[in-house]
C-alpha atoms as a PDB file:
ATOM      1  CA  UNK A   1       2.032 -18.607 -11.258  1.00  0.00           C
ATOM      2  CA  UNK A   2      -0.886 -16.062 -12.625  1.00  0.00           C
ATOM      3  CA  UNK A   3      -2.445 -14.316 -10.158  1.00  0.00           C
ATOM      4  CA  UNK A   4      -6.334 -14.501 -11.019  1.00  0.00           C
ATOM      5  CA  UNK A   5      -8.751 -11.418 -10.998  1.00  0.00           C
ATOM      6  CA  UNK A   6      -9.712  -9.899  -7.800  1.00  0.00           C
ATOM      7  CA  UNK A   7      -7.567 -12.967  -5.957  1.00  0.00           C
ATOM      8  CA  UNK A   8      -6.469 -12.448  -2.152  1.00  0.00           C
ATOM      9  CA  UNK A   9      -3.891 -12.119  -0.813  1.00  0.00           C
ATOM     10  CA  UNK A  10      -1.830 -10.599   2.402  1.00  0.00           C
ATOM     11  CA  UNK A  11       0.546  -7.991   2.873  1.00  0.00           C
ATOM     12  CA  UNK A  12       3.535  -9.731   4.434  1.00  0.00           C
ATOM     13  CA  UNK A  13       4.411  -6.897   6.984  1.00  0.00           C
ATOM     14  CA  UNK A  14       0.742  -7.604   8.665  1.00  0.00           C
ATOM     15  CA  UNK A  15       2.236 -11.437   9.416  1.00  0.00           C
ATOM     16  CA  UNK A  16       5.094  -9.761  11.051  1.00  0.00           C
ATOM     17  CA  UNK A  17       7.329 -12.050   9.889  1.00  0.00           C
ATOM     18  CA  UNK A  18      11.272 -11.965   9.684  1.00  0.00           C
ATOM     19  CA  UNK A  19      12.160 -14.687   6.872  1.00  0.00           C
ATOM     20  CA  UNK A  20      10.646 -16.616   3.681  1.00  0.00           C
ATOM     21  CA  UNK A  21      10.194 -19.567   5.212  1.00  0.00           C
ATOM     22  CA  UNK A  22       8.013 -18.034   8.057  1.00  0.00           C
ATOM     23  CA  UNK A  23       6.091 -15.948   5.402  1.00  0.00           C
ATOM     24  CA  UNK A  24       5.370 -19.066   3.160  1.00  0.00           C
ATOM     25  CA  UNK A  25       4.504 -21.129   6.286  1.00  0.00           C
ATOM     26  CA  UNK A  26       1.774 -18.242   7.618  1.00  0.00           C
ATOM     27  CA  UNK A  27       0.790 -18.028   3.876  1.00  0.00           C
ATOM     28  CA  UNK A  28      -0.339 -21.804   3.404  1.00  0.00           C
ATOM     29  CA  UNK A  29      -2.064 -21.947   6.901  1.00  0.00           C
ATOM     30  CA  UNK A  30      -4.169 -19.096   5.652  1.00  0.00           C
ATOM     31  CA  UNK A  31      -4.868 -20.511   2.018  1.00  0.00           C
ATOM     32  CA  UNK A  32      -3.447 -17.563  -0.046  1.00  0.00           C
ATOM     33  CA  UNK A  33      -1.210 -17.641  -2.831  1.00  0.00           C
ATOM     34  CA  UNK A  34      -0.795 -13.861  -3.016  1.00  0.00           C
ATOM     35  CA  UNK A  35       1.595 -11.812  -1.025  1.00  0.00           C
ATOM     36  CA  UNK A  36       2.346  -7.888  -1.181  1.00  0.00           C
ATOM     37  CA  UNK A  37       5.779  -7.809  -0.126  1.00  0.00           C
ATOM     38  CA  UNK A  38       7.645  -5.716   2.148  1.00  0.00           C
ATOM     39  CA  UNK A  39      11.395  -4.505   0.074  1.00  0.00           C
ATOM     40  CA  UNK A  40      12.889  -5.155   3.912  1.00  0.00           C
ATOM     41  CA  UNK A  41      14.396  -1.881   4.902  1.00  0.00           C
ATOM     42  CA  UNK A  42      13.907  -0.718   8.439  1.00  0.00           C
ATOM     43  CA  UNK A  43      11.067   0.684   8.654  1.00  0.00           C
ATOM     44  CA  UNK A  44       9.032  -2.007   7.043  1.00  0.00           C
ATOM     45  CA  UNK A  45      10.218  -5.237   7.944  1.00  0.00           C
ATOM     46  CA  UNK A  46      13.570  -6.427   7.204  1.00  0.00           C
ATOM     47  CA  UNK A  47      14.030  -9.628   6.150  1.00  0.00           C
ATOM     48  CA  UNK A  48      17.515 -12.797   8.069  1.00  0.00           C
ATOM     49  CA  UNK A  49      17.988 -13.349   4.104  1.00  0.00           C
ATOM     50  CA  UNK A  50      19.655  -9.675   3.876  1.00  0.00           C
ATOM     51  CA  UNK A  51      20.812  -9.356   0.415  1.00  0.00           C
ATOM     52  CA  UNK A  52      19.798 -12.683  -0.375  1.00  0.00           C
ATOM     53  CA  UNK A  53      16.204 -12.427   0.157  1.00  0.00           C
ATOM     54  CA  UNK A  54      14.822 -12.028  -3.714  1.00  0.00           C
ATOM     55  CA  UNK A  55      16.623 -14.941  -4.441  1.00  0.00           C
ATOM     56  CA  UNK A  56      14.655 -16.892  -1.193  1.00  0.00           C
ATOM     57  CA  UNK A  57      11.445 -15.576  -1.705  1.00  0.00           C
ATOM     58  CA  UNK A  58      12.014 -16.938  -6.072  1.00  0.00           C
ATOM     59  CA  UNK A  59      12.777 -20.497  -4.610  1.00  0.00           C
ATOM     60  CA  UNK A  60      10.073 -19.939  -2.067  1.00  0.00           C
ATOM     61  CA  UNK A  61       7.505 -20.073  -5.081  1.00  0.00           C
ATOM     62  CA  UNK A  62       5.372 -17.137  -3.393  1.00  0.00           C
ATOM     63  CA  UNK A  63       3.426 -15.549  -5.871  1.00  0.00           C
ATOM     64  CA  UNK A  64       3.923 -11.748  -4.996  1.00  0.00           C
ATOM     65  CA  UNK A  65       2.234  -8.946  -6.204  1.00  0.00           C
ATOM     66  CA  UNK A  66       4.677  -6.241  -6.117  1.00  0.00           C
ATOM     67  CA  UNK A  67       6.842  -4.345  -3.246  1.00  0.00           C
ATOM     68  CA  UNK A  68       6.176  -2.014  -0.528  1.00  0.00           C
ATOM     69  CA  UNK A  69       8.710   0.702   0.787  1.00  0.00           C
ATOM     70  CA  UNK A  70       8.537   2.347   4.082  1.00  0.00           C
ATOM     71  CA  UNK A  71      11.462   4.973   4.997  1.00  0.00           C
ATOM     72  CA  UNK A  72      13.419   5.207   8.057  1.00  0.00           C
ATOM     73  CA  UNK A  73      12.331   8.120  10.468  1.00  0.00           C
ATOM     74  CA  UNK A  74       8.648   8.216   9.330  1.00  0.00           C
ATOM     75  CA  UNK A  75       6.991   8.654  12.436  1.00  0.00           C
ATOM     76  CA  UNK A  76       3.475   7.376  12.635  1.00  0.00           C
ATOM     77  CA  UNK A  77       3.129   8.327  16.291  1.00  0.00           C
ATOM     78  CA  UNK A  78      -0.190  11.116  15.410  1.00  0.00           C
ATOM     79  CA  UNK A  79      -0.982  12.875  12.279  1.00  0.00           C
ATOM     80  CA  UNK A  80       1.158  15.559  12.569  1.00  0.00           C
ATOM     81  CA  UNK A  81       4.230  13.234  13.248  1.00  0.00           C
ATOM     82  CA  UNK A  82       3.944  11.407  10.129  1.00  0.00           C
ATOM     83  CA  UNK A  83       2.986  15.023   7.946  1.00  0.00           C
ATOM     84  CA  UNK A  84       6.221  16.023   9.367  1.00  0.00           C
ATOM     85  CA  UNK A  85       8.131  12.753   8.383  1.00  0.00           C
ATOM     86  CA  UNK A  86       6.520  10.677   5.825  1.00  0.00           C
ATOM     87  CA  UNK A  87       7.434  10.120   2.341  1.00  0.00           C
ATOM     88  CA  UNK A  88       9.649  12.900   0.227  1.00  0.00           C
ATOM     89  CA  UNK A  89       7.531  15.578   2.124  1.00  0.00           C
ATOM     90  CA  UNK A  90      10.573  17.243   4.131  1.00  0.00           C
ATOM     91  CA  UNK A  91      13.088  18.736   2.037  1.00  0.00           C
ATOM     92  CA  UNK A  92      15.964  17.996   4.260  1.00  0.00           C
ATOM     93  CA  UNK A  93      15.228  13.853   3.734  1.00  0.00           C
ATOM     94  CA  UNK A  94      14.365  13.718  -0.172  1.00  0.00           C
ATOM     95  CA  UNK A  95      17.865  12.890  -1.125  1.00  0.00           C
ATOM     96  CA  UNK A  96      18.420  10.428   1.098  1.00  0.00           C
ATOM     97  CA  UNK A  97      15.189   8.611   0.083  1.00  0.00           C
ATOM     98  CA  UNK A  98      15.689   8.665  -3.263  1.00  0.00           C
ATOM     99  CA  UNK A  99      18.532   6.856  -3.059  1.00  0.00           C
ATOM    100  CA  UNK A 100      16.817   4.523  -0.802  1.00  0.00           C
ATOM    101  CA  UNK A 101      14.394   4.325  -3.210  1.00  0.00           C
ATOM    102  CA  UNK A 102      16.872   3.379  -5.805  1.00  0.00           C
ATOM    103  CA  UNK A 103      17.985   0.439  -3.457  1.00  0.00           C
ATOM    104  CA  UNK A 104      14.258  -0.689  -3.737  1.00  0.00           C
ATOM    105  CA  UNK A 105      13.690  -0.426  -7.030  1.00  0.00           C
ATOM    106  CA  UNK A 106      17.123  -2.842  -7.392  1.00  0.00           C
ATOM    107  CA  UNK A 107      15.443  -5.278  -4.930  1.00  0.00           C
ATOM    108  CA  UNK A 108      11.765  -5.234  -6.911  1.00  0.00           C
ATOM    109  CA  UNK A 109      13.338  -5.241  -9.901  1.00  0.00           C
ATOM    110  CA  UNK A 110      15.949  -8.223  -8.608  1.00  0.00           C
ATOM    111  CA  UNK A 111      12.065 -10.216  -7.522  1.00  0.00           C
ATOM    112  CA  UNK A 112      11.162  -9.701 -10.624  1.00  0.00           C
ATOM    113  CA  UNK A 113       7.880  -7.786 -10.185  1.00  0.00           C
ATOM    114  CA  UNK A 114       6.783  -4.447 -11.930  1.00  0.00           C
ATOM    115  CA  UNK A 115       5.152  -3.075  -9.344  1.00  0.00           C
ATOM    116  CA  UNK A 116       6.309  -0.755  -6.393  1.00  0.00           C
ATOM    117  CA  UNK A 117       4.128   0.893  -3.704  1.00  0.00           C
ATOM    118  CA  UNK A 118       5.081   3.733  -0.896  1.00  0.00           C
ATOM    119  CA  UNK A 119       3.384   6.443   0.660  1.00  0.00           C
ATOM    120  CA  UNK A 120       4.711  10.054  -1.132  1.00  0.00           C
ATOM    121  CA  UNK A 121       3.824  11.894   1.562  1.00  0.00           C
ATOM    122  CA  UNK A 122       1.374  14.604   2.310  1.00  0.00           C
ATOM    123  CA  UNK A 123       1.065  16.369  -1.095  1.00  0.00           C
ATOM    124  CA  UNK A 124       0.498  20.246  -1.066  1.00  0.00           C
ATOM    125  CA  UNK A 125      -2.619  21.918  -2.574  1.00  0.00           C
ATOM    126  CA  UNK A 126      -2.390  23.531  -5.555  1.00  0.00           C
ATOM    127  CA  UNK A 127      -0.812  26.883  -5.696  1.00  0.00           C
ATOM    128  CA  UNK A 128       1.046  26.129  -2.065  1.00  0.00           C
ATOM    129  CA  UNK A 129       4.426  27.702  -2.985  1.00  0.00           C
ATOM    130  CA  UNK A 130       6.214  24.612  -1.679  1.00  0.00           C
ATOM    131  CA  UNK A 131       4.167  22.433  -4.420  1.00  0.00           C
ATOM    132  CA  UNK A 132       6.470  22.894  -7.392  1.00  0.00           C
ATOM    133  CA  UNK A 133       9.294  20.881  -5.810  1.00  0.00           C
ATOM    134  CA  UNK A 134       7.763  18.647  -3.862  1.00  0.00           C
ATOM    135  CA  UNK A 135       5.998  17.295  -7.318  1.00  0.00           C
ATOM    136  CA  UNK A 136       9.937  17.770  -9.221  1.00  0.00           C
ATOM    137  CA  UNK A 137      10.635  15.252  -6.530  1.00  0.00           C
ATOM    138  CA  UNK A 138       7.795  12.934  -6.985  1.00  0.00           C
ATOM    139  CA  UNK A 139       8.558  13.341 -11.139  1.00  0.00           C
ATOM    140  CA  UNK A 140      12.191  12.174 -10.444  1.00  0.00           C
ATOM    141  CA  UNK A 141      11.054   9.450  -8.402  1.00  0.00           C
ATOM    142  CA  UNK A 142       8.460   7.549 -11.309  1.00  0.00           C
ATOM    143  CA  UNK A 143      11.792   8.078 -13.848  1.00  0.00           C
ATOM    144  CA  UNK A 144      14.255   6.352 -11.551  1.00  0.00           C
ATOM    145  CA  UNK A 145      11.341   4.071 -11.705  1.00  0.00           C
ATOM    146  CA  UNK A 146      10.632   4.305 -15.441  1.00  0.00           C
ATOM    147  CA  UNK A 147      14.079   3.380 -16.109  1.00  0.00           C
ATOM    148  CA  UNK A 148      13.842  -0.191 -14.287  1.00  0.00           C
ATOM    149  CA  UNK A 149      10.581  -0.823 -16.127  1.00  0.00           C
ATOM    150  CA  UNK A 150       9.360  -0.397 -13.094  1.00  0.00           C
ATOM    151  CA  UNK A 151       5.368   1.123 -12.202  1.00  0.00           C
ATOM    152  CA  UNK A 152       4.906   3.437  -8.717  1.00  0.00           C
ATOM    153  CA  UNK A 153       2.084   3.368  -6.666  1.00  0.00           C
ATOM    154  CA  UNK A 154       1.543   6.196  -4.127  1.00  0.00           C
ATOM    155  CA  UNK A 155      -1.025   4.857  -1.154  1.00  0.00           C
ATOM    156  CA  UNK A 156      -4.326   6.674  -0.433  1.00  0.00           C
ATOM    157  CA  UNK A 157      -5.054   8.472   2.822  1.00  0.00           C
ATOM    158  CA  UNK A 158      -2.676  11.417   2.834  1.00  0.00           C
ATOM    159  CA  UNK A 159      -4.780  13.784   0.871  1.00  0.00           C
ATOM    160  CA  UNK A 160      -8.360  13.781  -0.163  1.00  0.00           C
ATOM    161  CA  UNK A 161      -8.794  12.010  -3.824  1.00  0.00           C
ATOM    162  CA  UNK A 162      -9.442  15.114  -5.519  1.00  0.00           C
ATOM    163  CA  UNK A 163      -6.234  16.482  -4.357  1.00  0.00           C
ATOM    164  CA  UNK A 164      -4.435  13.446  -5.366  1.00  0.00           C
ATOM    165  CA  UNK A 165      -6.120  12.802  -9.080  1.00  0.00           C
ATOM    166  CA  UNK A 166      -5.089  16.165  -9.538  1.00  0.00           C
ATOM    167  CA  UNK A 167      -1.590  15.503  -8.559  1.00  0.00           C
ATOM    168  CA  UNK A 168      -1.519  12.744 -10.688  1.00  0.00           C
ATOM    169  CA  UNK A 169      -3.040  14.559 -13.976  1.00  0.00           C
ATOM    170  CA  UNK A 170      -0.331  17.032 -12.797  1.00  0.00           C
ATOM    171  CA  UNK A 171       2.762  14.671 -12.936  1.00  0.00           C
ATOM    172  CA  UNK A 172       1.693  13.225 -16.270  1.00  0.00           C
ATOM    173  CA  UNK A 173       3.580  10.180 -16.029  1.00  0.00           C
ATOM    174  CA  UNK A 174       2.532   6.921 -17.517  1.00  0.00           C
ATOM    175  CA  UNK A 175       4.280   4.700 -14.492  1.00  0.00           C
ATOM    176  CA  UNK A 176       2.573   6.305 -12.030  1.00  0.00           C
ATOM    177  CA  UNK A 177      -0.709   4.760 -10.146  1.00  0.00           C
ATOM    178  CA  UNK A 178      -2.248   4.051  -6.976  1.00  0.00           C
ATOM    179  CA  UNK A 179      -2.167   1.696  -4.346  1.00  0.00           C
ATOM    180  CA  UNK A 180      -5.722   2.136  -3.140  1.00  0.00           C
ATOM    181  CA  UNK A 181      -6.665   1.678   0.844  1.00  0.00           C
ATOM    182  CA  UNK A 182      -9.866   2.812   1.765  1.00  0.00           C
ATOM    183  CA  UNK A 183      -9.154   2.568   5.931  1.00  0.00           C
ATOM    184  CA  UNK A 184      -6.491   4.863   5.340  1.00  0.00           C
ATOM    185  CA  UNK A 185      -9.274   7.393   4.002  1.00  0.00           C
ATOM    186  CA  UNK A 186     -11.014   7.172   7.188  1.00  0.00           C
ATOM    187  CA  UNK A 187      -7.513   6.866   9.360  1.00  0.00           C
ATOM    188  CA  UNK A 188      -7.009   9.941   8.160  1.00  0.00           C
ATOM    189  CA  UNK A 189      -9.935  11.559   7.832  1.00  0.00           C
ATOM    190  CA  UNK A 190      -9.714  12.274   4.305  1.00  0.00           C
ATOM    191  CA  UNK A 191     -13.183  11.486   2.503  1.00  0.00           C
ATOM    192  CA  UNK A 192     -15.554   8.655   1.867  1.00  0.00           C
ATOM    193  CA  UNK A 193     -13.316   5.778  -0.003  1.00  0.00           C
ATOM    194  CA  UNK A 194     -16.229   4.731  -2.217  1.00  0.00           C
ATOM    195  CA  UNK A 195     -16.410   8.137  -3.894  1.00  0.00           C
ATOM    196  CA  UNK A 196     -12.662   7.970  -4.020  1.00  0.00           C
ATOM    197  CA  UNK A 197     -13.055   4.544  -5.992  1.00  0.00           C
ATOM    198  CA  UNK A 198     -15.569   5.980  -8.287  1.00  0.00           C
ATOM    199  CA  UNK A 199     -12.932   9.414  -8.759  1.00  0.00           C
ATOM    200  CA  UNK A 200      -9.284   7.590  -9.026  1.00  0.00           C
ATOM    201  CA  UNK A 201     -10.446   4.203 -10.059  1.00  0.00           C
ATOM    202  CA  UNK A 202      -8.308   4.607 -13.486  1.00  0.00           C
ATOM    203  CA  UNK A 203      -5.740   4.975 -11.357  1.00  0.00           C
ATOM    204  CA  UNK A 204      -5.640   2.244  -9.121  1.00  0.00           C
ATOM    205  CA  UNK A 205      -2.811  -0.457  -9.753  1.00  0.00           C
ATOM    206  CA  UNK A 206      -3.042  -2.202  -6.026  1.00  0.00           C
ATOM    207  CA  UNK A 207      -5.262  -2.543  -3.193  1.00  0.00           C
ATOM    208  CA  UNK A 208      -4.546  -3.069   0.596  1.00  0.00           C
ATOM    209  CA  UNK A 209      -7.769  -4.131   2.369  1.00  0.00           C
ATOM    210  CA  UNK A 210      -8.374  -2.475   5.754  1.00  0.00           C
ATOM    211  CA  UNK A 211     -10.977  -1.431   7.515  1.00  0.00           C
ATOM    212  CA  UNK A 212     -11.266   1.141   9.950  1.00  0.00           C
ATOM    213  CA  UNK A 213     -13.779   4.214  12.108  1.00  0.00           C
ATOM    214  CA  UNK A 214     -13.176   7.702  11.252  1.00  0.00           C
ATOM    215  CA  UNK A 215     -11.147   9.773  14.484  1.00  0.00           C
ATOM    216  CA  UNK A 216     -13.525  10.898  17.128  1.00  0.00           C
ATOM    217  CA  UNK A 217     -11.216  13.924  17.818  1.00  0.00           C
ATOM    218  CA  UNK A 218      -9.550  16.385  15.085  1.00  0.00           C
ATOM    219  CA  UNK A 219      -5.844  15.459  14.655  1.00  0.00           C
ATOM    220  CA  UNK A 220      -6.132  12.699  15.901  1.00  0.00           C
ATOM    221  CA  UNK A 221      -5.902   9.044  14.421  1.00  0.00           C
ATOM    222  CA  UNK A 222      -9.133   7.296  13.859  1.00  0.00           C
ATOM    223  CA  UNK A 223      -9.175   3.269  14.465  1.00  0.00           C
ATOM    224  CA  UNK A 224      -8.558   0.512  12.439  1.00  0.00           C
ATOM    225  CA  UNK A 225     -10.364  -2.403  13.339  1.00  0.00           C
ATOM    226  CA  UNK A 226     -10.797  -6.298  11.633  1.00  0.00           C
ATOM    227  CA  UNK A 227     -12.547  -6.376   7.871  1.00  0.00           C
ATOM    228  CA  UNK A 228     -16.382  -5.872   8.096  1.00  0.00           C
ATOM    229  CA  UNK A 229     -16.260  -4.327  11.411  1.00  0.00           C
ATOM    230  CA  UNK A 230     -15.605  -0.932  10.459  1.00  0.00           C
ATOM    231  CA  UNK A 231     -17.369   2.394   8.285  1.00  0.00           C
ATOM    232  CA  UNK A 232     -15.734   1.029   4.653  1.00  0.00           C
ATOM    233  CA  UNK A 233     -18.863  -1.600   4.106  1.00  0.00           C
ATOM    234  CA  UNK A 234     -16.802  -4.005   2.340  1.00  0.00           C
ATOM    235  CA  UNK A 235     -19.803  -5.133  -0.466  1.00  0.00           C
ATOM    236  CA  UNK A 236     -19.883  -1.478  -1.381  1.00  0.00           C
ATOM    237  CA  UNK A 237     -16.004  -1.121  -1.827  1.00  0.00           C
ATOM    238  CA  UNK A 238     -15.310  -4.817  -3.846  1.00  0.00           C
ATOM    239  CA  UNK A 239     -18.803  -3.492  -6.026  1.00  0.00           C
ATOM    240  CA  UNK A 240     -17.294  -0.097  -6.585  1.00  0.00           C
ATOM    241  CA  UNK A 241     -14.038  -2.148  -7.358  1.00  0.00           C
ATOM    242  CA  UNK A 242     -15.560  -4.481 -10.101  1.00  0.00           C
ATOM    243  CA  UNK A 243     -17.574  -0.797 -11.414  1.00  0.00           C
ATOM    244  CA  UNK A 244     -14.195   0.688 -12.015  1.00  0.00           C
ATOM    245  CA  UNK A 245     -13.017  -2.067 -13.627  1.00  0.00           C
ATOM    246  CA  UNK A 246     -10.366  -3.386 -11.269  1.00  0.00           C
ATOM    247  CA  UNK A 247      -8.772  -6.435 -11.509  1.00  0.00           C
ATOM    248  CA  UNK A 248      -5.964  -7.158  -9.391  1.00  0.00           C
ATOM    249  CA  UNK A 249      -5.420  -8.499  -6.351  1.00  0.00           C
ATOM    250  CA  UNK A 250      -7.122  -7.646  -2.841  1.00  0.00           C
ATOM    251  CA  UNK A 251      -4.271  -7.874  -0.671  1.00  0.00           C
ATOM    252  CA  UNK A 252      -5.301  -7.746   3.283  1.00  0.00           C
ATOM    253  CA  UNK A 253      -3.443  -5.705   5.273  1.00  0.00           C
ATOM    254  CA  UNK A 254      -3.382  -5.824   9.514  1.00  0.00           C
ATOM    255  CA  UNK A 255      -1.797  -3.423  11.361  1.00  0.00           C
ATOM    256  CA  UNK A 256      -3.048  -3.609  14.873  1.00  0.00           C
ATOM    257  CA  UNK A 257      -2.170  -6.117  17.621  1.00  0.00           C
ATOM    258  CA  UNK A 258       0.337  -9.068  17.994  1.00  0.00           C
ATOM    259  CA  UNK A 259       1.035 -12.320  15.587  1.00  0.00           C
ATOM    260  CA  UNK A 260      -1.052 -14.713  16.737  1.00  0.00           C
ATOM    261  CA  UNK A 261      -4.013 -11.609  16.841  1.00  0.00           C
ATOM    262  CA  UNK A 262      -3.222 -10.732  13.351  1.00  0.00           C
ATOM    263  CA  UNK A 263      -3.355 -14.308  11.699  1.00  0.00           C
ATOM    264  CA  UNK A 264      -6.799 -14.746  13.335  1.00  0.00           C
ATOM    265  CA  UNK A 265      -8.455 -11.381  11.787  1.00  0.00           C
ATOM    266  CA  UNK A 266      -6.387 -12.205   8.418  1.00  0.00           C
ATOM    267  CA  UNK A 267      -8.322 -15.182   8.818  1.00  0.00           C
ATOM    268  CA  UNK A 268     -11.589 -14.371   9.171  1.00  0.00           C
ATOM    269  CA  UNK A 269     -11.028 -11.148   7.029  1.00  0.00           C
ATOM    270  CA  UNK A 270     -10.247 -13.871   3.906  1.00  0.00           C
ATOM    271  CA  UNK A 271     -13.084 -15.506   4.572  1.00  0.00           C
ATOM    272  CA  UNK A 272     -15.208 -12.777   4.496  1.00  0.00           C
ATOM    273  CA  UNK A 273     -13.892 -11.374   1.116  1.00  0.00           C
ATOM    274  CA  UNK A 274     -14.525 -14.841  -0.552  1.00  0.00           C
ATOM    275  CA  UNK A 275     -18.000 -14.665   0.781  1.00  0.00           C
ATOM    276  CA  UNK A 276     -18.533 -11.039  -0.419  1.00  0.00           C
ATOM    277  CA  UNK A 277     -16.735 -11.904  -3.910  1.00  0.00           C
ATOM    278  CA  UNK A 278     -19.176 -14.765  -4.583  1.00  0.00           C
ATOM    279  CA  UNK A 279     -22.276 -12.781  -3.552  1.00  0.00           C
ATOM    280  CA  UNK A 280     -20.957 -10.317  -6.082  1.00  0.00           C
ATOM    281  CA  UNK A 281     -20.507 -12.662  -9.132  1.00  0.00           C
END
């Protein structure tokens, strides 16, 4: 089934779920067709099918966008935890996720889709000595990728958007993109995610849609918060969207408070990006 221009959807670790069936269930009481889904590893939401869940979520008929990956031992406790922990940023871990990214590409490959999304980590600046091989890992990562046909999409929020288009322009490699959140700018403290639209928008392959306040304290985590109820201003980031030229799916994402919490802002965030999509047209 196509997915149509701009059409949301729901990442399926925000639903919490643990099988297809549950995800397809949550995913008809809400009215979307379009799911992000998670691969299933520990870290971001394993799935009872096990081995057999590409072949459940195919019968399942869910229309899904592409795959996330999380890693086990990224630590989102503070900041500094996940800097320390996330993505291929610590040496000592990059073999070990790259062949658990292999495993994902297998399973996203095995769904069928093209698309893959992760967090790289926290990239250096430019002329930090430890740049050089943290980009020869990212390099080796897109042509494990390249070689299933298979497009990567590092997530905003780690680094400021000029850091990032310049690692990208860096990199040079054609299956590399973006999976855009603009929360995670403010999360993290890292700019103003309209700007960062307007700067990476060629870039963009994906979008999570989050919303969130800036951190009141330095180092600290700012808060995210349900869609419209936070600093993004979500008819300023879907205009800056349509400006760039994007036209792929809008894919909610809720990462704060139980289930039953979670459906109910999913809820009300979808039915305040229909609202702000038809003002738009």
């Amino acid at each position: 089934m196509a997915i149509s221009p701009l059409e949301i959807g729901v990442c399926s670790w925000s639903l919490q779920v643990t099988s297809i069936p549950e995800l397809k269930g949550f995913m008809d009481s809400l009215g979307l067709k379009a799911v992000q889904i998670a691969c299933g590893d520990p870290q971001h939401a394993s799935w009872e099918e096990g081995e057999e869940m590409p072949k459940a979520a195919l019968a399942a008929g869910l229309v899904m966008t592409g795959t996330m990956l999380g890693f086990p031992g990224e630590d989102y406790t503070s900041p500094a935890t996940i800097q320390k922990t996330g993505g291929f940023g610590d040496p000592n871990t990059r073999a070990d996720r790259l062949d658990r990214l292999d495993w994902a590409l297998a399973r996203t490959f095995a769904l069928g889709l093209k698309d893959m999304m992760l967090h790289a980590g926290f990239l250096p600046e430019p002329h930090d000595p430890i740049r050089k091989a943290f980009l020869d890992t990212l390099g080796d990562a897109a042509a494990r990728a390249k070689s299933k046909g298979i497009t990567l999409a590092f997530e905003t929020g780690q680094e400021t958007a000029d850091l990032l288009l310049q690692t990208m322009k860096d990199l040079a490699c054609d299956n590399l993109r973006i999976n855009f959140d603009p929360a995670n700018m403010l999360l993290y403290d890292k700019g103003d995610p309209i700007r960062a639209v307007e700067i990476l928008g060629p870039y963009i392959k994906s979008v999570h849609v989050k919303d969130a306040f800036r951190p009141k304290t330095a180092g600290e985590w700012g808060s995210e918060v349900p869609l419209g109820q936070g600093e993004v201003g979500m008819e300023r980031f879907l205009g800056e969207l349509k400006k760039v030229g994007y036209t792929g799916a809008l894919c909610i994402e809720r990462e704060v408070g139980n289930q039953a919490s979670r459906f109910a802002d999913i809820m009300q965030g979808a039915k305040l990006l229909h609202k702000v999509l038809a003002e738009l047209a």
